[in-house]
Protein backbone atom coordinates (compact mmCIF):
# COMPACT_ATOMS: atom_id res chain seq x y z
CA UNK A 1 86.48 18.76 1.38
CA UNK A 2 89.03 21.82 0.72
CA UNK A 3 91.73 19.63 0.92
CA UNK A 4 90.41 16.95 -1.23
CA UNK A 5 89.50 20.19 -4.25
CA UNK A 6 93.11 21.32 -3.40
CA UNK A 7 94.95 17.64 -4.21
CA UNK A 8 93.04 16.83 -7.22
CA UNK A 9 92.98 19.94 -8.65
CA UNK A 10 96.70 20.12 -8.69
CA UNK A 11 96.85 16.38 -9.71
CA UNK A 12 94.39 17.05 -12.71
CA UNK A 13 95.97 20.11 -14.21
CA UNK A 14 99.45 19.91 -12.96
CA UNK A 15 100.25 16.90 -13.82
CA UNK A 16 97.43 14.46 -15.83
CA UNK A 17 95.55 16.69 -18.17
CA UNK A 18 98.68 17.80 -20.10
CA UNK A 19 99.10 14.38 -20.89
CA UNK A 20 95.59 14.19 -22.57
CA UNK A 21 95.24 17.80 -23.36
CA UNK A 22 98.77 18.54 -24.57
CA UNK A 23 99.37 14.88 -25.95
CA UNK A 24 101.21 11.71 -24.59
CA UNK A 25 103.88 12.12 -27.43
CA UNK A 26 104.12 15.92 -26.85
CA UNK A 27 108.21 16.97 -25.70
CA UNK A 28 108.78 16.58 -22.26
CA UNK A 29 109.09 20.95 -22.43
CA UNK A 30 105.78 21.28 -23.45
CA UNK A 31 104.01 18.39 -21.65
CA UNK A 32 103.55 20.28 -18.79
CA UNK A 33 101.44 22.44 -16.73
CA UNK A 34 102.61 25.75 -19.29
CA UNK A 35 102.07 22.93 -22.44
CA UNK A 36 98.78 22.78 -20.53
CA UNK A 37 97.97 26.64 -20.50
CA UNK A 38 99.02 27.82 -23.86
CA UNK A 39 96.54 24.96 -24.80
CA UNK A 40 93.44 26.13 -22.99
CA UNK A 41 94.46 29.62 -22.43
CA UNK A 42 95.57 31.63 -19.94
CA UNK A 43 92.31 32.84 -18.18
CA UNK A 44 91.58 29.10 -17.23
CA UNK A 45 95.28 29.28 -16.06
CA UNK A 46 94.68 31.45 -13.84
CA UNK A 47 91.20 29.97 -12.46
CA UNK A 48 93.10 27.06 -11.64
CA UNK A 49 95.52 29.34 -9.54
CA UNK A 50 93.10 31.36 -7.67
CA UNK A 51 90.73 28.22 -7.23
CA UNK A 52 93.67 26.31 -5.53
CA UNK A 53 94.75 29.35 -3.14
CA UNK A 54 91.06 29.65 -2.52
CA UNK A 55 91.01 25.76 -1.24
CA UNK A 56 94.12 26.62 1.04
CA UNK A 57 92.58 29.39 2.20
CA UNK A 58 89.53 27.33 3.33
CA UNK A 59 91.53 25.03 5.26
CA UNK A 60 93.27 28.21 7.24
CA UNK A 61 90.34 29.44 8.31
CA UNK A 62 89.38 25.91 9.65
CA UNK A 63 92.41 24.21 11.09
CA UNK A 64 94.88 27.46 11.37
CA UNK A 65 97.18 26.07 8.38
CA UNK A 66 96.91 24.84 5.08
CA UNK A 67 97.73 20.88 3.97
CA UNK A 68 98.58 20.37 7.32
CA UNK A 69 96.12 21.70 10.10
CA UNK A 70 97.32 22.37 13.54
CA UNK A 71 93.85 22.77 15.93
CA UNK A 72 93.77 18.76 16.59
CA UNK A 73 94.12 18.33 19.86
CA UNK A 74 92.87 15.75 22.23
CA UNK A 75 89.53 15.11 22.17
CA UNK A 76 89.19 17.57 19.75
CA UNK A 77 89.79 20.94 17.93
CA UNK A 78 90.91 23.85 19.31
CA UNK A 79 88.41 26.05 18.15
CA UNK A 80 84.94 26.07 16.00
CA UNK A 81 83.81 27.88 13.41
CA UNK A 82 82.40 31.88 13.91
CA UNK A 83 80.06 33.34 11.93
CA UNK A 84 82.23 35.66 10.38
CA UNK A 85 84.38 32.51 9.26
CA UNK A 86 81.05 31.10 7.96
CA UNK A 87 80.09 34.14 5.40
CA UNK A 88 83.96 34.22 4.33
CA UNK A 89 83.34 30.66 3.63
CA UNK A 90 80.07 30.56 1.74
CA UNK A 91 81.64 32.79 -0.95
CA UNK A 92 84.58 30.38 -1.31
CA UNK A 93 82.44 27.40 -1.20
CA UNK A 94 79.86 28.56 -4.24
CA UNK A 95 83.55 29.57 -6.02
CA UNK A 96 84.73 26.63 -5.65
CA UNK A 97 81.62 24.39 -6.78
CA UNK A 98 82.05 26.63 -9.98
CA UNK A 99 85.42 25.00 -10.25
CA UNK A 100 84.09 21.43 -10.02
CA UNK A 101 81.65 21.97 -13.32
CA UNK A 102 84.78 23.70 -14.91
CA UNK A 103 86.74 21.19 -15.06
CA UNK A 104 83.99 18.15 -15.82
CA UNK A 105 83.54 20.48 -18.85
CA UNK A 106 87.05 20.68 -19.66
CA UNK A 107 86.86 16.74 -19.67
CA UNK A 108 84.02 16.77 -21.80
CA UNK A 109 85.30 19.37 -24.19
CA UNK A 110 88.84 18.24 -24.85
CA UNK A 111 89.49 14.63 -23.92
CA UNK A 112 85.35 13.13 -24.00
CA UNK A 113 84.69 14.60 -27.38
CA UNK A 114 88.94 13.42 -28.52
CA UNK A 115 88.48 10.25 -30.32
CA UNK A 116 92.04 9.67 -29.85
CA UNK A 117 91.94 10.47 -26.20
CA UNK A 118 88.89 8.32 -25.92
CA UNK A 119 90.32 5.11 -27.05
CA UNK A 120 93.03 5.62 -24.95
CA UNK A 121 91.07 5.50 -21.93
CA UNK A 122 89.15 2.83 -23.45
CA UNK A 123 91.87 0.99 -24.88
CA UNK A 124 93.54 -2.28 -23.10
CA UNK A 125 96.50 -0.88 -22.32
CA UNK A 126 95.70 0.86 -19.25
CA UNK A 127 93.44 -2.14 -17.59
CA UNK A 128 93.77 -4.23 -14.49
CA UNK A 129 90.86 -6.19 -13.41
CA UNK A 130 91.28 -6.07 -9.50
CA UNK A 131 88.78 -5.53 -6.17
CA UNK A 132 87.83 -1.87 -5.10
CA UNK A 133 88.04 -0.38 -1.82
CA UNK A 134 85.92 2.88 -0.78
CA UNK A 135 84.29 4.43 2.14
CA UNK A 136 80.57 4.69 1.80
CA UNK A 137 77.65 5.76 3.98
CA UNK A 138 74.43 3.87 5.06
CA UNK A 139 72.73 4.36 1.92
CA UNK A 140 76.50 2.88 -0.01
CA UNK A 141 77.36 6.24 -1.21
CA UNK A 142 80.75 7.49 -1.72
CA UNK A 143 81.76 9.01 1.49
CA UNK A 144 85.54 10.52 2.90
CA UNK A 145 85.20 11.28 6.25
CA UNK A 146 82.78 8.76 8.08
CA UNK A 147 81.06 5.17 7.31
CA UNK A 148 82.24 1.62 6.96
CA UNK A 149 84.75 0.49 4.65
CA UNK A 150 83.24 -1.13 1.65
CA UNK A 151 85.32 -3.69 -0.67
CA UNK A 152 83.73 -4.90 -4.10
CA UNK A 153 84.66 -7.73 -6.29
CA UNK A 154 85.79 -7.83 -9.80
CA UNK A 155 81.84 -7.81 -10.64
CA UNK A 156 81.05 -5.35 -7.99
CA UNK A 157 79.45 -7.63 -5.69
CA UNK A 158 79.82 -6.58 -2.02
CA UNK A 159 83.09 -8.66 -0.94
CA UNK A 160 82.57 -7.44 2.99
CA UNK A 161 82.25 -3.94 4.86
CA UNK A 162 83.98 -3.16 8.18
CA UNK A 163 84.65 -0.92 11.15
CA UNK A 164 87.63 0.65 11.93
CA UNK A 165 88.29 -1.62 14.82
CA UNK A 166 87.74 -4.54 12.37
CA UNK A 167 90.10 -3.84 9.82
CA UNK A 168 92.61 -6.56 10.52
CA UNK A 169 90.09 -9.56 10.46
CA UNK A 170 89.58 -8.51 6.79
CA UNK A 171 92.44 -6.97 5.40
CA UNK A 172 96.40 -8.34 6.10
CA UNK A 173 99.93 -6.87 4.24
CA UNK A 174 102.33 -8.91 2.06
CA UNK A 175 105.92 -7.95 2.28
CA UNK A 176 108.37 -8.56 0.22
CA UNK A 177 112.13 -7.98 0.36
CA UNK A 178 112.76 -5.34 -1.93
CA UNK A 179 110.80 -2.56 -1.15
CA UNK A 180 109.85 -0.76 1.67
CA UNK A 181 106.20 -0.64 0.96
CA UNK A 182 103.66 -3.27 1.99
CA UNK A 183 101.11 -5.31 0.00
CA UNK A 184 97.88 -4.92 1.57
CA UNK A 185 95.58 -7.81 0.26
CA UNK A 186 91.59 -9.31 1.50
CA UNK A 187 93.35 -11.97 3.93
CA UNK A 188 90.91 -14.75 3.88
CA UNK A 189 91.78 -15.12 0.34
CA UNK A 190 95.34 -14.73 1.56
CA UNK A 191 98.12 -13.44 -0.65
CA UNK A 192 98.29 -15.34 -4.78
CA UNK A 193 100.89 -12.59 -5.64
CA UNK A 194 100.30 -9.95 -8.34
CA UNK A 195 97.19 -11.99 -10.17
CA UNK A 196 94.27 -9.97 -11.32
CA UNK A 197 91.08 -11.39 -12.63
CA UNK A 198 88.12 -12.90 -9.95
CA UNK A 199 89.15 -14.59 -7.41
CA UNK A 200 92.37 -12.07 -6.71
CA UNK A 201 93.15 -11.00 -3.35
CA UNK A 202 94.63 -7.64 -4.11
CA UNK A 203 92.24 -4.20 -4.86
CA UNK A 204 92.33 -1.11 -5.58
CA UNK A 205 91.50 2.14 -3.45
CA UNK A 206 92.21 5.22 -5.10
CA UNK A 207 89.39 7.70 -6.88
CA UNK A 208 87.83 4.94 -9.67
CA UNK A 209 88.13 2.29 -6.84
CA UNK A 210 85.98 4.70 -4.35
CA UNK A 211 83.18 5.21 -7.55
CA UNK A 212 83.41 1.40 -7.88
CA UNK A 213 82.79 0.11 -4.88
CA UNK A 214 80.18 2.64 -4.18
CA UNK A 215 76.75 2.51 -5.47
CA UNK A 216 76.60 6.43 -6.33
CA UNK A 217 77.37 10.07 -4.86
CA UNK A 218 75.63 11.77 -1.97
CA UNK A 219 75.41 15.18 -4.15
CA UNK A 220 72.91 15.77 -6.99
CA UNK A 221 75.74 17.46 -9.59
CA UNK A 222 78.37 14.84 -8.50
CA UNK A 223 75.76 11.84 -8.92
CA UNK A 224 74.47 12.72 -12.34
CA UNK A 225 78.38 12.91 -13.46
CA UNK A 226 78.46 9.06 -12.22
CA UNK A 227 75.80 7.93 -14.01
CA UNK A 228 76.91 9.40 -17.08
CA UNK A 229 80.14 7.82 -16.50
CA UNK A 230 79.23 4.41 -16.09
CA UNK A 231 76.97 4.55 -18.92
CA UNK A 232 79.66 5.66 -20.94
CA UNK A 233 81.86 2.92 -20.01
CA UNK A 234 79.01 0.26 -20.21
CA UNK A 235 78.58 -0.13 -16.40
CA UNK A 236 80.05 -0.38 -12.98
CA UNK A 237 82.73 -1.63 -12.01
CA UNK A 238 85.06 -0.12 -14.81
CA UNK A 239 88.25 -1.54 -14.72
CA UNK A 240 89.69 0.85 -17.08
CA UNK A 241 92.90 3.31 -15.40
CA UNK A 242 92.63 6.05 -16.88
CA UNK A 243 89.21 6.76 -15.71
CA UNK A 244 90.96 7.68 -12.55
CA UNK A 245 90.75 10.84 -13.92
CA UNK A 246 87.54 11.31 -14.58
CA UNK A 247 86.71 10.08 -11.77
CA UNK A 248 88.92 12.67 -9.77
CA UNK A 249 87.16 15.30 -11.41
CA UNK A 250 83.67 13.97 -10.00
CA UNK A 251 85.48 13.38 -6.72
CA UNK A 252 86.10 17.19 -7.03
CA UNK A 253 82.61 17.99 -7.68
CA UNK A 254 80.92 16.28 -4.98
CA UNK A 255 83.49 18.04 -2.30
CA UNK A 256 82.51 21.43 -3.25
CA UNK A 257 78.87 20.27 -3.41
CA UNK A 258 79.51 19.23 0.24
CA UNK A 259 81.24 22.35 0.91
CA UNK A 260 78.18 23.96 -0.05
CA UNK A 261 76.11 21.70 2.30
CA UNK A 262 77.90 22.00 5.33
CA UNK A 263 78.56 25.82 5.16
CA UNK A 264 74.61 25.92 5.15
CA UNK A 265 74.10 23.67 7.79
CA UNK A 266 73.58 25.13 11.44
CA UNK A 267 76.08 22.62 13.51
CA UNK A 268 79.10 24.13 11.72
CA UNK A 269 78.77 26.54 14.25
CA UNK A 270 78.10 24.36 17.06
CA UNK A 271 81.10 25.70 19.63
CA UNK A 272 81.30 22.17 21.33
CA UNK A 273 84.09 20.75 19.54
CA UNK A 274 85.54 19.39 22.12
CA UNK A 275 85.12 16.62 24.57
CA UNK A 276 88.13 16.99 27.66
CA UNK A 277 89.56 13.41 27.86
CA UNK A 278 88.70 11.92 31.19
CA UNK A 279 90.62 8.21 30.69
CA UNK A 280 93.81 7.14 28.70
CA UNK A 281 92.80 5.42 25.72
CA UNK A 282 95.48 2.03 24.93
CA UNK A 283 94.44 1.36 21.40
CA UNK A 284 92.78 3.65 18.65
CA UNK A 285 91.66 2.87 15.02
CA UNK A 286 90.74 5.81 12.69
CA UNK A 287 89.71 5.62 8.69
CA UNK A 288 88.50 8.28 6.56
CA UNK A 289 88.91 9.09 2.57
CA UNK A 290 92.22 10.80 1.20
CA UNK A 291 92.87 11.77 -2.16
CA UNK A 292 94.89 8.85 -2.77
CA UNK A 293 92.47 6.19 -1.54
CA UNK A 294 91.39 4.80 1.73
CA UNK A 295 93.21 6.08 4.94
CA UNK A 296 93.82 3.18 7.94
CA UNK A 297 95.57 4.56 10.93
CA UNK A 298 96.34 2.39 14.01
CA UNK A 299 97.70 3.69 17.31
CA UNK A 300 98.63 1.67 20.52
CA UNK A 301 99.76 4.00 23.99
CA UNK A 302 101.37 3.15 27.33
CA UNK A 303 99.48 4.85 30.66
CA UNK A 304 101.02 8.27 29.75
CA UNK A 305 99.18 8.30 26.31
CA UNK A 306 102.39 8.03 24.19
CA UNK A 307 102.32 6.47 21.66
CA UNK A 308 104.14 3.39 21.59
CA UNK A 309 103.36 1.56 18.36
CA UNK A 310 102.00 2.36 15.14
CA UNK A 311 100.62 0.91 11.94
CA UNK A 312 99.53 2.85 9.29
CA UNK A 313 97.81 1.89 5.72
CA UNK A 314 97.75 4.85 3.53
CA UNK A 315 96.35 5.37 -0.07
CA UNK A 316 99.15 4.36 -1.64
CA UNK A 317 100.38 1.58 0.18
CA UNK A 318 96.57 0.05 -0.55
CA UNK A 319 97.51 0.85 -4.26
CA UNK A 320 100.78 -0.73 -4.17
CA UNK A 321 100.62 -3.64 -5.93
CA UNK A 322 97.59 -2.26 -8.90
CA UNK A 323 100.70 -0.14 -8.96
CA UNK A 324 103.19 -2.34 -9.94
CA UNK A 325 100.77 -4.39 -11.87
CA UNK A 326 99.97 -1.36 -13.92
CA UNK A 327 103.51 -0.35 -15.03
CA UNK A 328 104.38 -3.62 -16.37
CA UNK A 329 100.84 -4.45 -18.12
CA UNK A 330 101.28 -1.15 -19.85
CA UNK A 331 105.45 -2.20 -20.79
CA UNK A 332 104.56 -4.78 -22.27
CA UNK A 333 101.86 -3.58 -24.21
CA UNK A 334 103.88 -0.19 -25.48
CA UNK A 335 107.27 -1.50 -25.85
CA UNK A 336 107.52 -3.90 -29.15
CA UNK A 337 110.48 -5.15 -30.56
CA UNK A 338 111.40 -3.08 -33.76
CA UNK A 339 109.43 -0.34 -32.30
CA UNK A 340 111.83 2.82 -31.84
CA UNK A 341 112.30 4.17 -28.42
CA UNK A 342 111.13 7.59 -27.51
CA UNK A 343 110.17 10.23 -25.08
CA UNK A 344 106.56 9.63 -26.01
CA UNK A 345 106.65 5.69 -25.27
CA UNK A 346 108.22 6.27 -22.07
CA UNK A 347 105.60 8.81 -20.56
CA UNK A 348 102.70 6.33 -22.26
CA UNK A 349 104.67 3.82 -19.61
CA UNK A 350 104.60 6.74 -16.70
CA UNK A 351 101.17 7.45 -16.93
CA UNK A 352 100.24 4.27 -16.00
CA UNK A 353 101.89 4.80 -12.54
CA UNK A 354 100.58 8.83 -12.71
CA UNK A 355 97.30 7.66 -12.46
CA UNK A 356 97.44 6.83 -9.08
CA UNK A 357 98.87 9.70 -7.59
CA UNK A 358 101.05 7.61 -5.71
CA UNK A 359 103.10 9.52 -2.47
CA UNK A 360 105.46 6.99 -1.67
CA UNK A 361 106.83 9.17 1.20
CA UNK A 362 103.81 8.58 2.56
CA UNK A 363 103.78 4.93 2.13
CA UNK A 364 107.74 3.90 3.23
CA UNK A 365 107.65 2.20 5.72
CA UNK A 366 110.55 0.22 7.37
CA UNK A 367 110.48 -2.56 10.46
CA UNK A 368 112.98 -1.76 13.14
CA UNK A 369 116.29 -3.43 12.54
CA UNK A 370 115.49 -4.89 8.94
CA UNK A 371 116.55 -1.89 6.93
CA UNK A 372 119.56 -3.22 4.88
CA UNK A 373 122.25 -1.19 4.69
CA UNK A 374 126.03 -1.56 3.38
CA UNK A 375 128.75 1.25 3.48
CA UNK A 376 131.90 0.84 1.19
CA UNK A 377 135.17 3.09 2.15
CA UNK A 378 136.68 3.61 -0.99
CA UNK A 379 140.50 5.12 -1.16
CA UNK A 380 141.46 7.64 -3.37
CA UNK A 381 141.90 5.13 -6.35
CA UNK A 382 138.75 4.30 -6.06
CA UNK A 383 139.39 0.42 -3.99
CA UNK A 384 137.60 -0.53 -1.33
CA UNK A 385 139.38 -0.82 1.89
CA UNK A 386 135.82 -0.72 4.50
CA UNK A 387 132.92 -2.61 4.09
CA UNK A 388 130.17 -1.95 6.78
CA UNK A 389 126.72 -3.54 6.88
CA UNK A 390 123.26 -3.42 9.37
């Protein structure tokens, strides 16, 4: 839940709000996290700072480092959680649910209440009617770390739910020659290429996806922000982008609500939290929630338990082609003929792909021995006299 506050947080105000807050025509100088600042002031500045240190902290004090936690171990963590750890944490926790309202009232405030800002959330330009991925728990509420895996249609019907286990009878990955990424698409309706509109076989999976193909949040605060949402788009699914904000921000509210929760709950200090392997497991399946969207990770091991194959399906790669399909929808509905070129027109193209929050380090992937690669010797004037290829 820390970790979730912590990406968003720096998504939101680092790099999304100055678009809205500062302005999508704003100069590059200003449209930025200091653009961002001198425009809400500099003691929200600074909440944002501690708030996100706070987050980091909370993730030391549970898995010994920050972003990327080092108690896993087999069957396991390496240690629980002490009671000293636990009053260190409720503080943090009730700061950081604080944060949360903050910044659904800095939506409000400056980008809710913004005509100008509203219509452009509204507006076509940033629209892709697709399928939506989430987690969700028994009751189909938004969950990140534990359920089935939930997939909507364009109307927000219920397409299918799986386990982890069952993930490749129901989902299967395009790939094309040019990139590195994959396609994930709902393989029984195998893959129609980059259509949207019912019937298509691609979706989406980051944090609108999530609120779309769930039927509300598991937290009071967090679920009257939904509703208000929807209602102020004119219902669920919303297959407007640049909700993915918004929807971040209620994403950000329901994890410190569940920080809240679990601080106060007994079995956080339940010292079993660990079960000693007694066999050699040959295939493993684990999904939870990232920031990015819905996390697929698929292990196979030889009798020594090393691993000897691996497939992974990360946010982004689930949100490669709404991706793609974004960019070009929002090209071609910026860039006119006769219209002049600018800073401003190229960033109203970028945010289209901002959105999404896309890691694509994450997401590269590359099957053994396909990589193309060419090497040219060049002399010193500049001929070739080498070429070298794989």
């Amino acid at each position: 839940m820390a970790h979730f506050i912590h990406s968003h947080a720096a998504h939101f105000y680092a790099l999304a709000a100055p678009d809205f807050i500062v302005g999508p025509d704003a100069p590059a100088a200003k449209r930025n996290v200091l653009g961002l600042i001198e425009k809400v002031g500099l003691e929200t500045g600074k909440e944002v700072v501690r708030q996100r240190a706070i987050s980091q902290e909370i993730q030391i004090i549970v898995g010994g480092r920050a972003t990327h936690p080092v108690w896993n171990i087999p069957g396991g963590v390496s240690k629980s959680i002490t009671r000293e750890d636990r009053e260190k944490l409720r503080e943090m926790s009730k700061d950081q649910l604080k944060f949360g309202e903050m910044g659904i009232k800095l939506f409000s405030d400056l980008v809710l209440k913004n005509k100008t800002y509203l219509d452009l959330i509204l507006g076509d330009g940033y629209e892709l009617v697709t399928n939506y991925m989430g987690l969700v728990d028994e009751n189909n509420k938004v969950s990140f770390y534990d359920g089935r895996v939930r997939v909507v249609d364009t109307e927000a019907k219920e397409i299918f739910k799986y386990s982890e286990n069952e993930y490749t009878d129901f989902i299967a990955e395009h790939v094309e020659p040019y990139s590195y990424l994959k396609y994930p698409y709902i393989k029984d309706r195998g893959w129609n290429g980059f259509k949207e509109g019912p019937g298509t076989s691609i979706y989406q999976a980051a944090p609108l996806a999530r609120l779309n193909a769930a039927e509300g949040m598991a937290t009071p605060k967090a679920q009257a922000e939904y509703e208000k949402m929807f209602e102020t788009l004119g219902g669920r699914p919303s297959h407007k982008l640049m909700v993915h904000h918004w929807a971040r921000l209620i994403e950000m509210l329901y994890a410190a609500e569940r920080l809240v929760e679990l601080v106060e709950d007994e079995e956080i200090l339940d010292p079993n939290v660990r079960v000693i392997p007694s066999t050699t497991p040959r295939e493993g399946v684990g999904i939870i929630e990232a920031p990015r969207g819905t996390l697929t990770h698929h292990y196979w091991t030889d009798e020594n338990g090393i691993v000897t194959k691996a497939n992974l399906i990360v946010g982004t790669t689930n949100n490669n082609a709404p991706i793609s399909m974004a960019i070009k929808k929002a090209a071609q509905k910026f860039i006119r003929e006769g219209k002049e070129d600018s800073q401003g027109l190229l960033n109203m193209v970028e945010m289209s792909f901002r959105l999404f929050d896309p890691c694509f380090s994450c997401a590269t992937h590359s099957l053994p021995g396909q990589m193309p690669l060419t090497i040219e010797i060049k002399d010193k004037n500049g001929e070739t006299v080498e070429e070298i290829s794989r």
